[in-house]
N, C-alpha and C. Protein backbone atom coordinates (compact mmCIF):
# COMPACT_ATOMS: atom_id res chain seq x y z
N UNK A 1 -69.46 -6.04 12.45
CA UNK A 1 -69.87 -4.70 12.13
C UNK A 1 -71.00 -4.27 13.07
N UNK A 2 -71.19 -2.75 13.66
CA UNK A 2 -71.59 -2.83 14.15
C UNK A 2 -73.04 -1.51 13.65
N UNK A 3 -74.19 -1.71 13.59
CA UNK A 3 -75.43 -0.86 13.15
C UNK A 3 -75.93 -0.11 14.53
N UNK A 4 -76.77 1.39 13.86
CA UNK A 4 -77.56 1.88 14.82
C UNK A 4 -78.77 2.07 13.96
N UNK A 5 -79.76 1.99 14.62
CA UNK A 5 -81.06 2.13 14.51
C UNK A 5 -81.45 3.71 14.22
N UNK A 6 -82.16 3.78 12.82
CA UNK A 6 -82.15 5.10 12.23
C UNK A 6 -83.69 5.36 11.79
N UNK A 7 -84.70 5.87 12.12
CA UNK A 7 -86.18 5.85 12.02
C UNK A 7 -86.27 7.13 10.35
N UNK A 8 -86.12 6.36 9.31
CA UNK A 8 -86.03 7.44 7.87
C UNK A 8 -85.98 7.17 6.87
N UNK A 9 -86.06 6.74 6.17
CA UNK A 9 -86.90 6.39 4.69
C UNK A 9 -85.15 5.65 3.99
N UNK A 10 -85.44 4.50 3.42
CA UNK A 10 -84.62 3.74 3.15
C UNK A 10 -83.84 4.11 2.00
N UNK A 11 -82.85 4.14 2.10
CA UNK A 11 -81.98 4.30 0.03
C UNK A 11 -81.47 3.37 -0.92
N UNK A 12 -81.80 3.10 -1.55
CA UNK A 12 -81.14 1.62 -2.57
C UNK A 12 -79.86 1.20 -1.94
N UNK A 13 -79.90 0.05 -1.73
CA UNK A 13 -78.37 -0.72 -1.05
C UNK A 13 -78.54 -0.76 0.55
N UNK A 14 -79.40 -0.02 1.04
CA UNK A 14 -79.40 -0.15 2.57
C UNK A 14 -79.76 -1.17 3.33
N UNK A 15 -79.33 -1.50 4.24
CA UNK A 15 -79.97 -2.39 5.10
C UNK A 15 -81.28 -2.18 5.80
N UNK A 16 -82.41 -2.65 5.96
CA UNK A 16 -83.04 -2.16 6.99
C UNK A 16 -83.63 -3.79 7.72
N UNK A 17 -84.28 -3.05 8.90
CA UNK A 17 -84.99 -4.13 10.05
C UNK A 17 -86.46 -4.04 9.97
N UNK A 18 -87.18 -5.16 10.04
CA UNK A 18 -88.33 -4.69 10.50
C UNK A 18 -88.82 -4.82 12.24
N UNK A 19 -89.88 -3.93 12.09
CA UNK A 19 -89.49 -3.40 13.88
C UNK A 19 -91.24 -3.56 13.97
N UNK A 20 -91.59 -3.35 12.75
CA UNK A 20 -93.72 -3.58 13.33
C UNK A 20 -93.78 -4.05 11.95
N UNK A 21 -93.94 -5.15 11.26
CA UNK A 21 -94.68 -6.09 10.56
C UNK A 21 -96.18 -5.74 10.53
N UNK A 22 -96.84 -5.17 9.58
CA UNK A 22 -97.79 -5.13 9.24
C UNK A 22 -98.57 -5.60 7.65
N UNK A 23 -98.02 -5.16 6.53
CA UNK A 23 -98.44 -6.07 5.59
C UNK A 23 -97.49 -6.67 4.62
N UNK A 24 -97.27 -8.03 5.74
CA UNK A 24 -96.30 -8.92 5.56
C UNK A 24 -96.38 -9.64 3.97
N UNK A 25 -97.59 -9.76 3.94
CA UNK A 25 -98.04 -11.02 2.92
C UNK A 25 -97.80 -12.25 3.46
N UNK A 26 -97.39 -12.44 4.26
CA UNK A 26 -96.38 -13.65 5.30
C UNK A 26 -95.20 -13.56 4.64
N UNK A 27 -94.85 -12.83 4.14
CA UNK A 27 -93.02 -12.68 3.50
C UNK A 27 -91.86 -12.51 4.97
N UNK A 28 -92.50 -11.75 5.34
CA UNK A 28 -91.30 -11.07 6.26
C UNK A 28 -91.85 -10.81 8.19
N UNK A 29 -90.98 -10.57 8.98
CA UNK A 29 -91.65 -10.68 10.13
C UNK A 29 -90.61 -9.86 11.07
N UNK A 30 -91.03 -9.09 12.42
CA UNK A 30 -90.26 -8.57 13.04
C UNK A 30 -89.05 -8.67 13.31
N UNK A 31 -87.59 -8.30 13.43
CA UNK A 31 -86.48 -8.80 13.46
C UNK A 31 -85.94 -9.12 12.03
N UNK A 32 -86.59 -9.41 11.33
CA UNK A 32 -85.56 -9.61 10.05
C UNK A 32 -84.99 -8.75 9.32
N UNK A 33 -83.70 -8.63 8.24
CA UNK A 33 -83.15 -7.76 8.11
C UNK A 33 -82.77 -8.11 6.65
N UNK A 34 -83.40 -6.47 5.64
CA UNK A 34 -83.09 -6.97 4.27
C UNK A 34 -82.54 -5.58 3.68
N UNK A 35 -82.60 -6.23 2.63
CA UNK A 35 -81.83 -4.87 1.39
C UNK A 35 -82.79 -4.01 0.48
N UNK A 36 -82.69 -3.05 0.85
CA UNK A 36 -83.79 -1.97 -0.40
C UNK A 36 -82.58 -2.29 -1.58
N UNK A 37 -83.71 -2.67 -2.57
CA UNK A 37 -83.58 -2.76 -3.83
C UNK A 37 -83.93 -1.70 -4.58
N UNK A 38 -83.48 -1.38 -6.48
CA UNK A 38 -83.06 -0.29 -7.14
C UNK A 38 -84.79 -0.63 -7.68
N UNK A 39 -85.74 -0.58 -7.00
CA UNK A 39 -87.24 -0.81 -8.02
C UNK A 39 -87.94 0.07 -7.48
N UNK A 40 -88.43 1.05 -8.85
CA UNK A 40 -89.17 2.39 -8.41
C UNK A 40 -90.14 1.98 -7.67
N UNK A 41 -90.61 3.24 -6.79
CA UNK A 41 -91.63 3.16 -6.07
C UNK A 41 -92.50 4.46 -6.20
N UNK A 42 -93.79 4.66 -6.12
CA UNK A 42 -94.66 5.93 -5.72
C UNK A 42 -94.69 5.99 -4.55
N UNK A 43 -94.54 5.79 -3.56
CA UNK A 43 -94.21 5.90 -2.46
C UNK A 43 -92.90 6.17 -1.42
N UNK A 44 -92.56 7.50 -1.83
CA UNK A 44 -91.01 7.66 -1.24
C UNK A 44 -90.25 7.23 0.00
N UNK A 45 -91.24 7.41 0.90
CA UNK A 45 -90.91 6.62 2.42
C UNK A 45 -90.88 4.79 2.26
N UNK A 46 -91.63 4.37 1.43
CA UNK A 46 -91.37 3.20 1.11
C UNK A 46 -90.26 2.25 0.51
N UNK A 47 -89.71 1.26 0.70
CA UNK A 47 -89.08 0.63 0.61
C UNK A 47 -89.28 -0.75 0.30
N UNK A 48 -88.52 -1.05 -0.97
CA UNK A 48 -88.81 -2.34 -1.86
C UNK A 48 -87.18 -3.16 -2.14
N UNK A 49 -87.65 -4.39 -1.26
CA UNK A 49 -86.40 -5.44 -1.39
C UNK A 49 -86.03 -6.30 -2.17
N UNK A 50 -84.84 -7.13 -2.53
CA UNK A 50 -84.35 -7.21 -3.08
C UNK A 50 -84.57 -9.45 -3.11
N UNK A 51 -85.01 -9.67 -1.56
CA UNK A 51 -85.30 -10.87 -0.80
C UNK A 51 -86.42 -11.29 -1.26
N UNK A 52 -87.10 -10.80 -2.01
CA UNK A 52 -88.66 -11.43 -2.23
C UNK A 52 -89.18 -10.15 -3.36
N UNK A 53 -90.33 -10.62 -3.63
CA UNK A 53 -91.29 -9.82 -4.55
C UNK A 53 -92.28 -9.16 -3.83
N UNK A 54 -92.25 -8.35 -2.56
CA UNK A 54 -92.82 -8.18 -1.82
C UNK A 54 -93.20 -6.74 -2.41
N UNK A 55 -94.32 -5.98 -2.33
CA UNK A 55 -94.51 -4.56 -3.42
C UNK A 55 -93.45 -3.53 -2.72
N UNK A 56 -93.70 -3.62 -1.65
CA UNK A 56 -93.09 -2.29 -1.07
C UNK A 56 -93.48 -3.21 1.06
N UNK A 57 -92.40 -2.03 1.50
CA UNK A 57 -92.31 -2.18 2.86
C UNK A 57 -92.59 -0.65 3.03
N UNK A 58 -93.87 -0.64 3.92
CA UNK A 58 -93.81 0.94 4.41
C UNK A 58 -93.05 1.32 5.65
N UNK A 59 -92.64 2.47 5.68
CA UNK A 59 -91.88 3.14 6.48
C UNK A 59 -91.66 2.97 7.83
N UNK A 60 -93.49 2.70 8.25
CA UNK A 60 -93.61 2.50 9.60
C UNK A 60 -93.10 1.36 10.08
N UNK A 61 -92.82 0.57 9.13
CA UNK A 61 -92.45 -1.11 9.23
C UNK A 61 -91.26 -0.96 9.63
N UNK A 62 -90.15 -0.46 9.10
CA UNK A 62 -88.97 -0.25 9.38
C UNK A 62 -87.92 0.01 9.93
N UNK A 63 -86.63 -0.16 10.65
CA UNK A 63 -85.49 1.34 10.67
C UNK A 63 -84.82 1.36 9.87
N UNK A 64 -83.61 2.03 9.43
CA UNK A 64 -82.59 2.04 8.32
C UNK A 64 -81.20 1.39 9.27
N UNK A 65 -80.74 0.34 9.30
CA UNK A 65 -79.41 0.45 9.64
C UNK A 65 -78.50 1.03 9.04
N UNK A 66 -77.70 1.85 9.84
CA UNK A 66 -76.47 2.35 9.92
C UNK A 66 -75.41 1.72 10.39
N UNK A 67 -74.19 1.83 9.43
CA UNK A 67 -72.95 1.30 9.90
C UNK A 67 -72.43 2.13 10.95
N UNK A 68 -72.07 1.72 12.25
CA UNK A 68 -71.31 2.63 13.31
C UNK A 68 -70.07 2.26 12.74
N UNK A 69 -69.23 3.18 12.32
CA UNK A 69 -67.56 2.93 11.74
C UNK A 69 -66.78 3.60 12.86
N UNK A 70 -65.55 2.78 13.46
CA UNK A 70 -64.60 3.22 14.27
C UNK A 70 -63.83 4.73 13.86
N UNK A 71 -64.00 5.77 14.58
CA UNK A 71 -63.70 6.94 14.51
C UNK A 71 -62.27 7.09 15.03
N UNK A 72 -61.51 7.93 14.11
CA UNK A 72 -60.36 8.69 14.28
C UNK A 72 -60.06 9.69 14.31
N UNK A 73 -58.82 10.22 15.14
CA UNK A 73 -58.53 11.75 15.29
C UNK A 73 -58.60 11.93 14.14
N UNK A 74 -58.04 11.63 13.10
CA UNK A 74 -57.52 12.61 11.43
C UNK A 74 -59.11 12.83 10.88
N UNK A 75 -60.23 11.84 11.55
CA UNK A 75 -61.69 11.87 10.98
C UNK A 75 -62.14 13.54 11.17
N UNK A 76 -61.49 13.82 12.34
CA UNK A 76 -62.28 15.20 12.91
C UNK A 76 -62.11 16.68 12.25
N UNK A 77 -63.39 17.19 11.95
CA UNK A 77 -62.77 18.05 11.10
C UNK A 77 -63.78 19.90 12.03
N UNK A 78 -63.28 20.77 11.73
CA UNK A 78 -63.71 22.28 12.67
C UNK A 78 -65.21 22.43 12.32
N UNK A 79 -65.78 22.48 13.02
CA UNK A 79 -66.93 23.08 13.20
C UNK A 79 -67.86 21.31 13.87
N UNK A 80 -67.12 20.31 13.81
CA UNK A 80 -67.57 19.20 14.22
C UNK A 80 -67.70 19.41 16.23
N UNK A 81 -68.88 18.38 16.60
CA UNK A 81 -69.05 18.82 17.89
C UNK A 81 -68.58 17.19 18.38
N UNK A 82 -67.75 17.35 20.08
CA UNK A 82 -67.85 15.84 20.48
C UNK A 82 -68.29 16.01 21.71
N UNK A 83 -68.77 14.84 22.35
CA UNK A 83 -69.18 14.78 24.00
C UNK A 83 -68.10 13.85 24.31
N UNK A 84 -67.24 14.64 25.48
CA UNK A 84 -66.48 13.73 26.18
C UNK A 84 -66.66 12.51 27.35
N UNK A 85 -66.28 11.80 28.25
CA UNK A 85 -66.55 10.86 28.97
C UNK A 85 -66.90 12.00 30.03
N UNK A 86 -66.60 13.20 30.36
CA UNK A 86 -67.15 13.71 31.55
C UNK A 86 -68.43 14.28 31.35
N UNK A 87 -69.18 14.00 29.96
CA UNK A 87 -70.13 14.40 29.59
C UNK A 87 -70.13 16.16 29.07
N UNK A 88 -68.46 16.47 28.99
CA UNK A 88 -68.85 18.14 28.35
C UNK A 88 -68.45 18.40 27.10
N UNK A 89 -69.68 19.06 26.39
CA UNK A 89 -69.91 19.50 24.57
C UNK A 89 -68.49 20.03 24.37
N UNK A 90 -67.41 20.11 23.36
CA UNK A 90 -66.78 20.81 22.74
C UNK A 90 -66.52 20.71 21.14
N UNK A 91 -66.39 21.73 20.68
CA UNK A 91 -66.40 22.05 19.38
C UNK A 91 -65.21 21.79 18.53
N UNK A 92 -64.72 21.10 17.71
CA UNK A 92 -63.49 21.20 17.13
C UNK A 92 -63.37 22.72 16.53
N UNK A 93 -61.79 22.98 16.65
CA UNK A 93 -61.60 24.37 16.65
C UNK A 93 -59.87 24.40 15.83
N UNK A 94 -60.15 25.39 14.58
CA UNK A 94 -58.51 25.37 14.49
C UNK A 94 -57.84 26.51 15.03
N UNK A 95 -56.62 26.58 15.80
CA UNK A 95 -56.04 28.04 16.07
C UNK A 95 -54.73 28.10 15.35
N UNK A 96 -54.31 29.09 15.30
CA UNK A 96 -52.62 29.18 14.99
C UNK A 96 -51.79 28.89 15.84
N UNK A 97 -51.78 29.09 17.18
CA UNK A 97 -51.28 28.28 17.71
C UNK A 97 -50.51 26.97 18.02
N UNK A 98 -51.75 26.57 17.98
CA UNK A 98 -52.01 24.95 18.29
C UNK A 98 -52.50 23.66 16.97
N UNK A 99 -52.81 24.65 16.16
CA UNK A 99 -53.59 23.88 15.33
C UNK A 99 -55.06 23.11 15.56
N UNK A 100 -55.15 22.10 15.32
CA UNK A 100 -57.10 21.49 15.55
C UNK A 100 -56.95 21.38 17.30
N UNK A 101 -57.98 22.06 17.59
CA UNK A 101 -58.26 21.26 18.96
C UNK A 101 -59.48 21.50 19.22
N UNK A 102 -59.72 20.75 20.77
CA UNK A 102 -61.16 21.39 20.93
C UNK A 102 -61.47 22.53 22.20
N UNK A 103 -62.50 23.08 21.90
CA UNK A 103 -62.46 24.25 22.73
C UNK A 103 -64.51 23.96 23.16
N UNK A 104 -64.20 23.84 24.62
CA UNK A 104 -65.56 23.97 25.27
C UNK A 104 -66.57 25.38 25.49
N UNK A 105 -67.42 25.41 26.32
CA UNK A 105 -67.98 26.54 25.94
C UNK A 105 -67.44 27.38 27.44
N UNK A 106 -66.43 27.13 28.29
CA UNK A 106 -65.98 28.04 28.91
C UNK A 106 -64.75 28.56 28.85
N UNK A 107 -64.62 27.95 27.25
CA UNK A 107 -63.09 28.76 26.32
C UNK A 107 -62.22 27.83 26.66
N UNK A 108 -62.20 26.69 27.31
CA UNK A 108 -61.15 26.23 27.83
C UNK A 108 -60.68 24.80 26.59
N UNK A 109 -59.37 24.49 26.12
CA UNK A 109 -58.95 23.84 24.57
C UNK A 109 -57.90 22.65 25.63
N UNK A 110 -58.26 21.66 24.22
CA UNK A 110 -57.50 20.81 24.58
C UNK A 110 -57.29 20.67 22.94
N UNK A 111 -55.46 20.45 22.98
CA UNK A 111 -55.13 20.11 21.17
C UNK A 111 -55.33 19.03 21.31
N UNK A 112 -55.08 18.30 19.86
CA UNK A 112 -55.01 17.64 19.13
C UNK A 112 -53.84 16.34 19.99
N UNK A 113 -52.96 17.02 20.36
CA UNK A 113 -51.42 16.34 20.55
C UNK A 113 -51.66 15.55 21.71
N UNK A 114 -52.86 15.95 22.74
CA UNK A 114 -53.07 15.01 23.37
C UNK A 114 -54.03 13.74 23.26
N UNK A 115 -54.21 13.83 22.65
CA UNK A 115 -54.72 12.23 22.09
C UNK A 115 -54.25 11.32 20.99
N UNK A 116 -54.64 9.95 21.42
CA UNK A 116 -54.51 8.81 20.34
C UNK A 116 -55.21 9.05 19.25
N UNK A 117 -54.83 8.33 18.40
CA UNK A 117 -55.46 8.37 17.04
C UNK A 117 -56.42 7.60 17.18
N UNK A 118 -57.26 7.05 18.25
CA UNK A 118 -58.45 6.69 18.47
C UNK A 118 -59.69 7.38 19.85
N UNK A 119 -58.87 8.48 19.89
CA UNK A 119 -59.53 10.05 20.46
C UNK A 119 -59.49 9.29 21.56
N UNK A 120 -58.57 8.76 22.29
CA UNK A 120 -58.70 8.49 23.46
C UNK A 120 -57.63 9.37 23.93
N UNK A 121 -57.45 9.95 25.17
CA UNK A 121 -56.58 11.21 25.89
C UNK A 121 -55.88 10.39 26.11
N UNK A 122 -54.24 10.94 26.10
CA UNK A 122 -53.18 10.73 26.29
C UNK A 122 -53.30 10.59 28.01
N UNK A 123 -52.12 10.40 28.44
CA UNK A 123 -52.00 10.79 30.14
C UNK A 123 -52.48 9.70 30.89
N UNK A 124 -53.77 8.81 30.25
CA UNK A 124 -54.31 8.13 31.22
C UNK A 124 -55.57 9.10 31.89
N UNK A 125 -55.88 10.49 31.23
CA UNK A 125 -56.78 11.00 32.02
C UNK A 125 -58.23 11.00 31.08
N UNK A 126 -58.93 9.84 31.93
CA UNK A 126 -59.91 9.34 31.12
C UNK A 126 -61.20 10.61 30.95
N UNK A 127 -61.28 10.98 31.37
CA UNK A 127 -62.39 12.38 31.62
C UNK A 127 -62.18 13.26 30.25
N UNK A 128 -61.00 13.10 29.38
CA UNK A 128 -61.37 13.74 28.74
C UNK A 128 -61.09 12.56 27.53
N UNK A 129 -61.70 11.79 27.54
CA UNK A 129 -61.38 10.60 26.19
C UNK A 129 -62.88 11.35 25.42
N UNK A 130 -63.02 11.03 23.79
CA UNK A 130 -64.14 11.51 23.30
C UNK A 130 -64.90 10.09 23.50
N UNK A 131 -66.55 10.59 23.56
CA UNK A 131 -67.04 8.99 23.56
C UNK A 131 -68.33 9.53 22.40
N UNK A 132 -68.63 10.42 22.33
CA UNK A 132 -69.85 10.67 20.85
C UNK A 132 -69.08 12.10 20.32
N UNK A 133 -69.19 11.43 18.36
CA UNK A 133 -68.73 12.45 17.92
C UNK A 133 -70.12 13.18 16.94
N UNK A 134 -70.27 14.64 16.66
CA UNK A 134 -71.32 14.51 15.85
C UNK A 134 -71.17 15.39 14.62
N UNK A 135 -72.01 15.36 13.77
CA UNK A 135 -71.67 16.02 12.39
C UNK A 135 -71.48 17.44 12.63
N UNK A 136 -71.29 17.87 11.36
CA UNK A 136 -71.55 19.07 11.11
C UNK A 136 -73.24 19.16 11.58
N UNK A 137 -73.52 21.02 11.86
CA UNK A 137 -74.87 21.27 11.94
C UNK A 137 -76.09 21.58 10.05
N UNK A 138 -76.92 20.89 11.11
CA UNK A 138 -77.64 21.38 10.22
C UNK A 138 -78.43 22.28 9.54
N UNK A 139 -78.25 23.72 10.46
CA UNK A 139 -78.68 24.77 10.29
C UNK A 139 -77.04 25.72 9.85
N UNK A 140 -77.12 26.48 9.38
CA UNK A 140 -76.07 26.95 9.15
C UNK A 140 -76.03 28.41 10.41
N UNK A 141 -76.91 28.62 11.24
CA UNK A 141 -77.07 29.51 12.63
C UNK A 141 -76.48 29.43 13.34
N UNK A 142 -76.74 27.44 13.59
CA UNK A 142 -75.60 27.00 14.52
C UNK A 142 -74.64 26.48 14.41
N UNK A 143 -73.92 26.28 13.30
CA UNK A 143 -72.71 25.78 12.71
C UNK A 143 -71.89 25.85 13.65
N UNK A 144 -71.52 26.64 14.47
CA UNK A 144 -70.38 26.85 15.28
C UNK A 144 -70.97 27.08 17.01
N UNK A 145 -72.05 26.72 17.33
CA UNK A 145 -72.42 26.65 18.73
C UNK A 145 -72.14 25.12 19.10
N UNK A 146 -71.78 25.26 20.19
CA UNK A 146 -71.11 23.74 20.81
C UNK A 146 -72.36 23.27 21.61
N UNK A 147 -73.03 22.28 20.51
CA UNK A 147 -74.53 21.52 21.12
C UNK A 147 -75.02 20.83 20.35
N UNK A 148 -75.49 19.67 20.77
CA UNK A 148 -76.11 18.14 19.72
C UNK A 148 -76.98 18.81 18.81
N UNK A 149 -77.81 19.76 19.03
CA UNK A 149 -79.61 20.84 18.49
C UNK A 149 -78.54 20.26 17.16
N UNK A 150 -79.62 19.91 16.13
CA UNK A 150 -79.77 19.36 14.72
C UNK A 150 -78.13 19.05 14.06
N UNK A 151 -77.52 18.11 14.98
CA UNK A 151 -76.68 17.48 14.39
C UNK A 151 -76.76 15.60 14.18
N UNK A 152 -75.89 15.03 13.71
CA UNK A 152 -76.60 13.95 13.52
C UNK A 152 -75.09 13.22 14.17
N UNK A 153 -75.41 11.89 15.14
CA UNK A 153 -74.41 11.40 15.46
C UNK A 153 -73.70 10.53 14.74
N UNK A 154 -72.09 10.38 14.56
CA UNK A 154 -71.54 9.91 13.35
C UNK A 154 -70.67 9.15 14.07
N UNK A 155 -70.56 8.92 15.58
CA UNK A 155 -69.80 7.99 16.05
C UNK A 155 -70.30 7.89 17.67
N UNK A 156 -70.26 6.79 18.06
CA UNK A 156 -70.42 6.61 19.77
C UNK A 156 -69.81 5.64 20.08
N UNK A 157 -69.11 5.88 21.36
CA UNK A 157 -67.67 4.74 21.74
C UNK A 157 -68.68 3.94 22.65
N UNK A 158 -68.69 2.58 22.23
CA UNK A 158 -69.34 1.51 23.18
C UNK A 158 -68.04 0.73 24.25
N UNK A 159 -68.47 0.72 25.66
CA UNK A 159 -67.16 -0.12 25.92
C UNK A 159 -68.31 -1.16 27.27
N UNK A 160 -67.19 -2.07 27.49
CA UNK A 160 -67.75 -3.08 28.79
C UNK A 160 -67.32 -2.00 29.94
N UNK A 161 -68.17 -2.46 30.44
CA UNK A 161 -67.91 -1.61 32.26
C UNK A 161 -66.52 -2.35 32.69
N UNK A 162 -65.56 -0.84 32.70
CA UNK A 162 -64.55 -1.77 33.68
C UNK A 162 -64.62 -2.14 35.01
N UNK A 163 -64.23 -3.39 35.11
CA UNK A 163 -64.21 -4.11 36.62
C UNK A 163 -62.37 -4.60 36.70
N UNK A 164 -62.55 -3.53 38.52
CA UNK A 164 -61.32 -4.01 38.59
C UNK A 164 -61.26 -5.10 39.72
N UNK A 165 -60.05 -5.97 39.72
CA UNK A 165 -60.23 -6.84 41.24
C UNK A 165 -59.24 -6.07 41.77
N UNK A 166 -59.85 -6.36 43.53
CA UNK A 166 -59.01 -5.93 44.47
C UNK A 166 -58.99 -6.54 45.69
N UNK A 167 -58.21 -6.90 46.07
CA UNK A 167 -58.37 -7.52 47.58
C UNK A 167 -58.61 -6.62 48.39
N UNK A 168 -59.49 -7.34 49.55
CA UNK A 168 -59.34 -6.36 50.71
C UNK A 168 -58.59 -5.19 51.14
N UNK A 169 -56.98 -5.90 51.16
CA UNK A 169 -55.74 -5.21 51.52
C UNK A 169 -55.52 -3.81 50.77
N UNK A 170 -55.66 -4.23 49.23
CA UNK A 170 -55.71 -3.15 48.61
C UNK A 170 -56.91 -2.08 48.59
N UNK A 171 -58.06 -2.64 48.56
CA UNK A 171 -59.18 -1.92 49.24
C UNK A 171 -58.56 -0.55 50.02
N UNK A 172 -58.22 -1.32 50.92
CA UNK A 172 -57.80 -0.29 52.47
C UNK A 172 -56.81 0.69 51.87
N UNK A 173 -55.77 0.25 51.22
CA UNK A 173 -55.05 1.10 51.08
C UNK A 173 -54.71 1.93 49.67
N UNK A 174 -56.19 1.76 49.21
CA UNK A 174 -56.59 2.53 48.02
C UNK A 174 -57.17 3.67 48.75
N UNK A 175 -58.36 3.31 49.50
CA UNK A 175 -59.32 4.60 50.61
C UNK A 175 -58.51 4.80 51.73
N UNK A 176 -57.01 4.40 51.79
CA UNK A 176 -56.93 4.87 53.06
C UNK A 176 -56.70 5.05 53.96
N UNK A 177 -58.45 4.04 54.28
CA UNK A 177 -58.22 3.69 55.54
C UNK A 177 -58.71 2.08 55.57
N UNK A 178 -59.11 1.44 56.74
CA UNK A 178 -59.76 0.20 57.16
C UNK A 178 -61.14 0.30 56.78
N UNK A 179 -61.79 -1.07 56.05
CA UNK A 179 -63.01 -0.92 55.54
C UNK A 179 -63.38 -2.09 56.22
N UNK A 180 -64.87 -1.82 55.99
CA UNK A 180 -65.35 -3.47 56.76
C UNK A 180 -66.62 -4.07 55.63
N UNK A 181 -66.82 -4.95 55.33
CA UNK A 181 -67.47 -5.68 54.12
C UNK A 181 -68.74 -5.78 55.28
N UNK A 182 -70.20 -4.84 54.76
CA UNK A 182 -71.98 -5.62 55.21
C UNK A 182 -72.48 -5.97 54.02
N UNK A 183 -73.22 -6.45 54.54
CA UNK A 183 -74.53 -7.20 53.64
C UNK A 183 -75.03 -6.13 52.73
N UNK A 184 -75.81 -5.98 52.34
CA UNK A 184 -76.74 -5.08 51.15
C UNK A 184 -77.93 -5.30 51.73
């Protein structure tokens, strides 16, 4: 499973980390990772676990982990914003037409039909695969402007750098032309 690091006041059942250890009691120490427990507190930003009898963990001590959950086309719903691999904002959009798609801010749509059910673009044309998806807004002003401003991210595609091999030969006749291998 995989967590992101969330700087915000903990909720019963959550996971959190500690990130600055300050009044430990010697209970707990940077890097470790526990459960807010259901035990009132006067202190709302505070957080009380479930691992020890510790009074409370203050806020500053903390992050909240978040589950990053694998995102799907059927997840996406209109007024939702994504950043693609070429790095451009578009808005999910329904038309009659076409039905859900997305539409950037120079009007230009891509449906639904071209992608996997893991928002990766059909075709092989990687430029437009989604790689961050984000909520609804949080102002209701900008509900429908295509831009991260007070949304909260609800998915980001992690991948390894692809490496391809190539021989020389192919080298050349990928660019071309004749290449010659220097030093750095």
């Amino acid at each position: 499973m995989k967590y992101r690091e969330v700087k915000r006041p903990a909720k019963i059942g959550e996971k959190i980390k500690i990130v600055n250890a300050t009044t430990t009691r010697e209970k707990y120490k940077n890097g470790d990772i526990l459960t807010v427990s259901p035990r009132s507190c006067l202190y709302p930003s505070a957080a009380h676990v479930s691992e020890f009898e510790q009074p409370y963990i203050l806020l500053s001590e903390y992050v909240v982990l978040e589950e990053i959950k694998d995102f799907a086309l059927s997840d996406l719903e209109p007024c939702m914003v994504v950043k693609r691999r070429d790095g451009v904002l578009a808005i999910v959009a329904n038309t009659k037409c076409d039905g859900l798609c997305f539409q950037t801010a120079d009007r230009t749509f891509t449906s639904f039909r071209d992608y996997e059910e893991d928002i990766i673009c059909k075709y092989n044309f990687r430029a437009l695969d989604i790689m961050k998806v984000f909520g609804f807004s949080g102002r209701s002003s900008k509900a429908t402007e295509i831009s991260e401003e007070f949304r909260e991210v609800l998915y980001e595609r992690t991948e390894e750098p692809m490496v391809e091999e190539m021989t020389m030969e192919q080298i050349c006749k990928e660019l071309g032309r004749t290449v010659k291998i220097v030093k750095e």
